[in-house]
N, C-alpha and C. Protein backbone atom coordinates (compact mmCIF):
# COMPACT_ATOMS: atom_id res chain seq x y z
N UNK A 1 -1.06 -19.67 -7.28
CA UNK A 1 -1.93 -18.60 -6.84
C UNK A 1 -1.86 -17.47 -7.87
N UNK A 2 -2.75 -17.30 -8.27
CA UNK A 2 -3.14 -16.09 -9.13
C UNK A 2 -3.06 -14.70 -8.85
N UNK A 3 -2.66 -13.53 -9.71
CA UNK A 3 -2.62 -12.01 -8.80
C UNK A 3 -3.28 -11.66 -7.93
N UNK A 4 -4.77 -12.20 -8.26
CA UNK A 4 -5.73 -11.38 -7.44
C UNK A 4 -5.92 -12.42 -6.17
N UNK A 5 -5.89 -12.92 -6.38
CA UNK A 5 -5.63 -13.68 -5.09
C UNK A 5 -4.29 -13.78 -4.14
N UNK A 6 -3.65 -13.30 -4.71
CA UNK A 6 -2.21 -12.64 -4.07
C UNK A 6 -2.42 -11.43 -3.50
N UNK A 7 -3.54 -10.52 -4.46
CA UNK A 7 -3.52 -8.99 -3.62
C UNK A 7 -4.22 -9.20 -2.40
N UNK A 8 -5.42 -10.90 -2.90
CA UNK A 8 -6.10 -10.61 -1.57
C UNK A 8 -5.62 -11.37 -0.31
N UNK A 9 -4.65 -11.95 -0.24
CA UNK A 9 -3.88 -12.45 0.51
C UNK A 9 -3.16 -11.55 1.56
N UNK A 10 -2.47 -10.51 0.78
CA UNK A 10 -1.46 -9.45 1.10
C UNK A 10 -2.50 -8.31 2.06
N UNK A 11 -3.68 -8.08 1.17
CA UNK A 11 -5.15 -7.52 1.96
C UNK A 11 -5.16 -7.94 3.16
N UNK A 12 -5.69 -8.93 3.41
CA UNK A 12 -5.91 -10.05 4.69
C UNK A 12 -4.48 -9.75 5.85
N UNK A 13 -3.49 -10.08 5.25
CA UNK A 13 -2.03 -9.79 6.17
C UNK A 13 -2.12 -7.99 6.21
N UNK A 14 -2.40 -7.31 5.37
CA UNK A 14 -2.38 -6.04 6.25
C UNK A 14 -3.31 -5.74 7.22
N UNK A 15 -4.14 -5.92 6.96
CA UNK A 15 -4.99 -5.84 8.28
C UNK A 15 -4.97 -6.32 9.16
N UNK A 16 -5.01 -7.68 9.09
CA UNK A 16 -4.79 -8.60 10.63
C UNK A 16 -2.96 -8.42 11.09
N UNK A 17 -2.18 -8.62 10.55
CA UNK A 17 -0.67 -8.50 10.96
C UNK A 17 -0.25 -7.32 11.18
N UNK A 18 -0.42 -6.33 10.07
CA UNK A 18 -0.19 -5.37 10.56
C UNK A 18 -0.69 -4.10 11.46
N UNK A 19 -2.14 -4.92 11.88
CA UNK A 19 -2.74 -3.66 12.64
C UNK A 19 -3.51 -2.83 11.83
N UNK A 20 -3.72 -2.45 10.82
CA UNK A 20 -4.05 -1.84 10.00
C UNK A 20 -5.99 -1.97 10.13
N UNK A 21 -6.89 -0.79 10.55
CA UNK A 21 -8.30 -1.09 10.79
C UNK A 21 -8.58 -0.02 9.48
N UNK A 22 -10.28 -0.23 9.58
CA UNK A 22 -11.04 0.69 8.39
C UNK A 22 -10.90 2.07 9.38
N UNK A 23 -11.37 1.91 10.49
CA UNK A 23 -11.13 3.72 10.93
C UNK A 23 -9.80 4.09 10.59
N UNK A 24 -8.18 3.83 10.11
CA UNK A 24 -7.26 3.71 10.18
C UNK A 24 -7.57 4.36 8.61
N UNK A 25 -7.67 3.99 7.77
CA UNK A 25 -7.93 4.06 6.56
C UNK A 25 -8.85 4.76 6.82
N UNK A 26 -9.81 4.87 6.71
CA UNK A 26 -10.86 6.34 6.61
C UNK A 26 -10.02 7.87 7.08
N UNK A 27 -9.22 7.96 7.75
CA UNK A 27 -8.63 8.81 8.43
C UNK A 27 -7.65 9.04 7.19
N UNK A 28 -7.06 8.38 6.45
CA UNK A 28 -6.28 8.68 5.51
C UNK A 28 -6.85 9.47 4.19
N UNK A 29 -7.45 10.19 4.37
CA UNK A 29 -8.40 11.40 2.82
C UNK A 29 -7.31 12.21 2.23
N UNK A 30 -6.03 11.69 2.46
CA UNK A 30 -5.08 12.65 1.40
C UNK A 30 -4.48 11.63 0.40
N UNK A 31 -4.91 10.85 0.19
CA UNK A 31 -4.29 9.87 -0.89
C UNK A 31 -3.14 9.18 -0.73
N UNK A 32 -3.08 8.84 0.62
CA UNK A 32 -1.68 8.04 1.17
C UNK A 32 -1.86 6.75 0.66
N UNK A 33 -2.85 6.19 0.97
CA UNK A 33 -2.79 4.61 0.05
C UNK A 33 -2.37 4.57 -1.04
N UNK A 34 -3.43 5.49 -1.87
CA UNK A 34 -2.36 5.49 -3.22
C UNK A 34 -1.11 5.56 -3.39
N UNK A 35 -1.04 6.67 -2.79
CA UNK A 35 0.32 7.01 -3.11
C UNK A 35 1.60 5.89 -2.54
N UNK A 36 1.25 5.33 -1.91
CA UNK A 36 2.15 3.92 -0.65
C UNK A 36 2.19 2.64 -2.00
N UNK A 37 0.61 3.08 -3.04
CA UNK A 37 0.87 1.52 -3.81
C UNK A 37 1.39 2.07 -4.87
N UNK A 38 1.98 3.45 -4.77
CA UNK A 38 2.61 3.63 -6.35
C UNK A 38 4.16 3.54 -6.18
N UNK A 39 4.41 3.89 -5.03
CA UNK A 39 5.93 3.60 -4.38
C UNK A 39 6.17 1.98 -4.56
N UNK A 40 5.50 1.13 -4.11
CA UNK A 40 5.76 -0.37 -3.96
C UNK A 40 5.43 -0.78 -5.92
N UNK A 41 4.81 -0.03 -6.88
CA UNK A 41 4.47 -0.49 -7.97
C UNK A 41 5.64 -0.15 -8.87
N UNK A 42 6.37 0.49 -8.45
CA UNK A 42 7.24 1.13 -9.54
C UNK A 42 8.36 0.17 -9.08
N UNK A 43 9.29 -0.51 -10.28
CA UNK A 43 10.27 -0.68 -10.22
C UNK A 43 11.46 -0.91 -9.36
N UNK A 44 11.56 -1.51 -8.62
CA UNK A 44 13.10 -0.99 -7.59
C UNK A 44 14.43 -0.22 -8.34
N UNK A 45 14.66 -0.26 -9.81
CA UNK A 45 15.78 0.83 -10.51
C UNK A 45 15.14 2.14 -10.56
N UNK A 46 14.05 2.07 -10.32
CA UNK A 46 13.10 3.35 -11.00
C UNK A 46 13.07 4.28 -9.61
N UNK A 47 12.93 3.75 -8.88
CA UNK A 47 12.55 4.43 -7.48
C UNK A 47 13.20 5.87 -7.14
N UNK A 48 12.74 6.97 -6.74
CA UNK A 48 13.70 8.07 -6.25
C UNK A 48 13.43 7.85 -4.73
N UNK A 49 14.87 8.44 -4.14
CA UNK A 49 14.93 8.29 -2.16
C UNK A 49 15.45 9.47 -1.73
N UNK A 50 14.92 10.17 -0.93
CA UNK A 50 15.34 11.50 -0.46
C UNK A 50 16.67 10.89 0.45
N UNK A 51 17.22 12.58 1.24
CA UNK A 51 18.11 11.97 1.33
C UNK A 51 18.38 11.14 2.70
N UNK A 52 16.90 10.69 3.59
CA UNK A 52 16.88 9.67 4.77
C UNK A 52 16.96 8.23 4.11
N UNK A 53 16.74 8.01 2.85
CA UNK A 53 16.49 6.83 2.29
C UNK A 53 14.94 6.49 2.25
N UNK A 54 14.26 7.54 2.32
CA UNK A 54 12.76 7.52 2.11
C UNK A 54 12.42 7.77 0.32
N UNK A 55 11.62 6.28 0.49
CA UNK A 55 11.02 7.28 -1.13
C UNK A 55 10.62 7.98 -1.42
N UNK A 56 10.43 8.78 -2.20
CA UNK A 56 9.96 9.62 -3.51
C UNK A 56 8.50 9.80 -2.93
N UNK A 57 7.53 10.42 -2.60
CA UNK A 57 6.16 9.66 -2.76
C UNK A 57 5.46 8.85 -1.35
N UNK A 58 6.83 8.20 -0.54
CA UNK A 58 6.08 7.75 0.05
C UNK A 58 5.68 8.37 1.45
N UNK A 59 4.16 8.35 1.97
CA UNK A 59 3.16 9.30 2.29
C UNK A 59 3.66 8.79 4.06
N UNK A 60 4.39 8.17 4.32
CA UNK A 60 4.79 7.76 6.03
C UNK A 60 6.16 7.63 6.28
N UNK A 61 6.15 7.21 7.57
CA UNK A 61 7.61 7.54 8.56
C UNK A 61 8.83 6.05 7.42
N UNK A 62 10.29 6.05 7.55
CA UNK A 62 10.65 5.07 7.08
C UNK A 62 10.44 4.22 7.54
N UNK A 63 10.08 3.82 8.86
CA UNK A 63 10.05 2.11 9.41
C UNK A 63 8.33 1.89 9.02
N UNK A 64 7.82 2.90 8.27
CA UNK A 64 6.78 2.02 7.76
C UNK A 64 6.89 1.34 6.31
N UNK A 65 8.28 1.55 5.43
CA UNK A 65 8.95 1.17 4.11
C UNK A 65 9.25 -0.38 4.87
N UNK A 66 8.77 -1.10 3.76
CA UNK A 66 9.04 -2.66 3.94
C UNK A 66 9.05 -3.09 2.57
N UNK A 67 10.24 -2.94 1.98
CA UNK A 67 10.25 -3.33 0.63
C UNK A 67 10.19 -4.94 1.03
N UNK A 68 10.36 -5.73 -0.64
CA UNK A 68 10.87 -6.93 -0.94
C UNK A 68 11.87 -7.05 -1.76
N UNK A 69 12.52 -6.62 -2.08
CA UNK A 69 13.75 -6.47 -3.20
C UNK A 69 13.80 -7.16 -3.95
N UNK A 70 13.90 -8.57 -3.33
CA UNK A 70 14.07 -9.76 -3.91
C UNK A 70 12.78 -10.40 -4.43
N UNK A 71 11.30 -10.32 -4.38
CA UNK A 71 10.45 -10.42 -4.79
C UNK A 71 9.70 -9.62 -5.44
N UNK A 72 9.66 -9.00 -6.46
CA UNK A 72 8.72 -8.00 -7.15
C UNK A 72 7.79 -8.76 -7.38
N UNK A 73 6.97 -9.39 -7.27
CA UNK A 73 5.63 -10.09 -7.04
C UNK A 73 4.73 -9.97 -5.84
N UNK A 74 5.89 -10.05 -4.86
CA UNK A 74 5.22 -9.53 -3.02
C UNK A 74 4.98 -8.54 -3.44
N UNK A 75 6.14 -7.55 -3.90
CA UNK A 75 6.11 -5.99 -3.92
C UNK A 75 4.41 -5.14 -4.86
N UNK A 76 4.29 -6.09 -5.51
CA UNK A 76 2.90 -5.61 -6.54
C UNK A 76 1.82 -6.44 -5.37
N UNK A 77 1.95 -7.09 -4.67
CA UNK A 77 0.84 -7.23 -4.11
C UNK A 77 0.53 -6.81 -3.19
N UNK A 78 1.55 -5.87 -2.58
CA UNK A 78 1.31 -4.95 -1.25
C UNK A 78 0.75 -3.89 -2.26
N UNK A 79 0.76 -3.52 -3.87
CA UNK A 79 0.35 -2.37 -4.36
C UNK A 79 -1.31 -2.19 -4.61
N UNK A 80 -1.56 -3.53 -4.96
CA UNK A 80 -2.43 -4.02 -5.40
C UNK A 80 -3.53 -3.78 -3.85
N UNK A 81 -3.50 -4.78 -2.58
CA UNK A 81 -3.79 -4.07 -1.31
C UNK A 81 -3.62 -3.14 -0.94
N UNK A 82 -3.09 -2.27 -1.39
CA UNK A 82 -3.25 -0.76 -0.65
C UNK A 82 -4.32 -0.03 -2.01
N UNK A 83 -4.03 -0.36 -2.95
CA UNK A 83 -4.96 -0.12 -4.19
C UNK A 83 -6.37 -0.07 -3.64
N UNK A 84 -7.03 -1.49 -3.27
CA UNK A 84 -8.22 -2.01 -2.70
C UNK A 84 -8.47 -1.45 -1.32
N UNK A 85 -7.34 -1.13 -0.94
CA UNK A 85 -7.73 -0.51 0.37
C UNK A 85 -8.41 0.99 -0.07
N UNK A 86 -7.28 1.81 -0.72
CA UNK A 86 -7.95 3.28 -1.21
C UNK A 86 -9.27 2.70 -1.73
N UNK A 87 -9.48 2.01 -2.70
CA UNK A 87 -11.07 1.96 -3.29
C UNK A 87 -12.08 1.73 -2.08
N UNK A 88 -11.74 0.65 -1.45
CA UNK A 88 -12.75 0.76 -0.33
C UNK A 88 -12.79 1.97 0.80
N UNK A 89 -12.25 2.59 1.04
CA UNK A 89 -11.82 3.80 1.66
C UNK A 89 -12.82 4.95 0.92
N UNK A 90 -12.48 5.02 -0.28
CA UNK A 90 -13.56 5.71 -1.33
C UNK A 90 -14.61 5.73 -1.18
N UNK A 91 -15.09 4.57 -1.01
CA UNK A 91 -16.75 4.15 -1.52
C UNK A 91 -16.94 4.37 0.04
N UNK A 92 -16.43 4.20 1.00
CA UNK A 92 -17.31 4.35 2.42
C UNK A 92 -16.88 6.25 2.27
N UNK A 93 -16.47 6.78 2.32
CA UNK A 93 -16.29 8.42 2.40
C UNK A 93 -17.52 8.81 1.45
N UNK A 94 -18.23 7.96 0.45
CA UNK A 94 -19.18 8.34 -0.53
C UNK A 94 -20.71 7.83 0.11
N UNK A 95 -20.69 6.70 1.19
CA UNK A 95 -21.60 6.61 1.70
C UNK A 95 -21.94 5.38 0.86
N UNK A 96 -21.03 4.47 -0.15
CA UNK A 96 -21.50 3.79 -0.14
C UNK A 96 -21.21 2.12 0.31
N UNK A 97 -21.72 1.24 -0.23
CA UNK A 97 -21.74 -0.22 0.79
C UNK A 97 -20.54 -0.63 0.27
């Protein structure tokens, strides 16, 4: 399986598994997606954690942190889906299709 077909895999499981809808995402206009796929994109040595064990950056509560530690491949494809999520999030706030 190829990246992009990994992000869109990981796409598919956030939404349906995790609950995750477009009104859910439209509601988010402060750049939390982004910011959720730059936490999961960076590195696990690289990472900063306040001092709950929350990252650096990241825009929600900790039991919404679901690393992979052991997979940095999962970990870029939850970045990659939340990536696609902000873009589509974008284009409907712009009115477009």
């Amino acid at each position: 399986m190829n990246g992009l077909e990994r992000i869109a895999l990981e796409f598919g499981r956030q939404s349906k598994l995790a609950g995750r809808t477009i009104e859910q995402d439209d509601e988010l206009d402060n750049a939390e997606l982004a910011l959720a796929a730059t936490v999961y994109a960076t590195p696990p040595d690289r990472r900063m954690f306040d001092t709950f064990g929350i990252p650096q950056d990241w825009p929600w509560s900790l039991d919404q942190w679901s690393p992979s530690p052991n997979d940095r491949i999962e970990e870029l494809a939850k970045a990659g889906a939340l990536i696609a999520a902000e873009i589509d999030r974008i284009r409907r706030a712009r009115g477009e299709a």
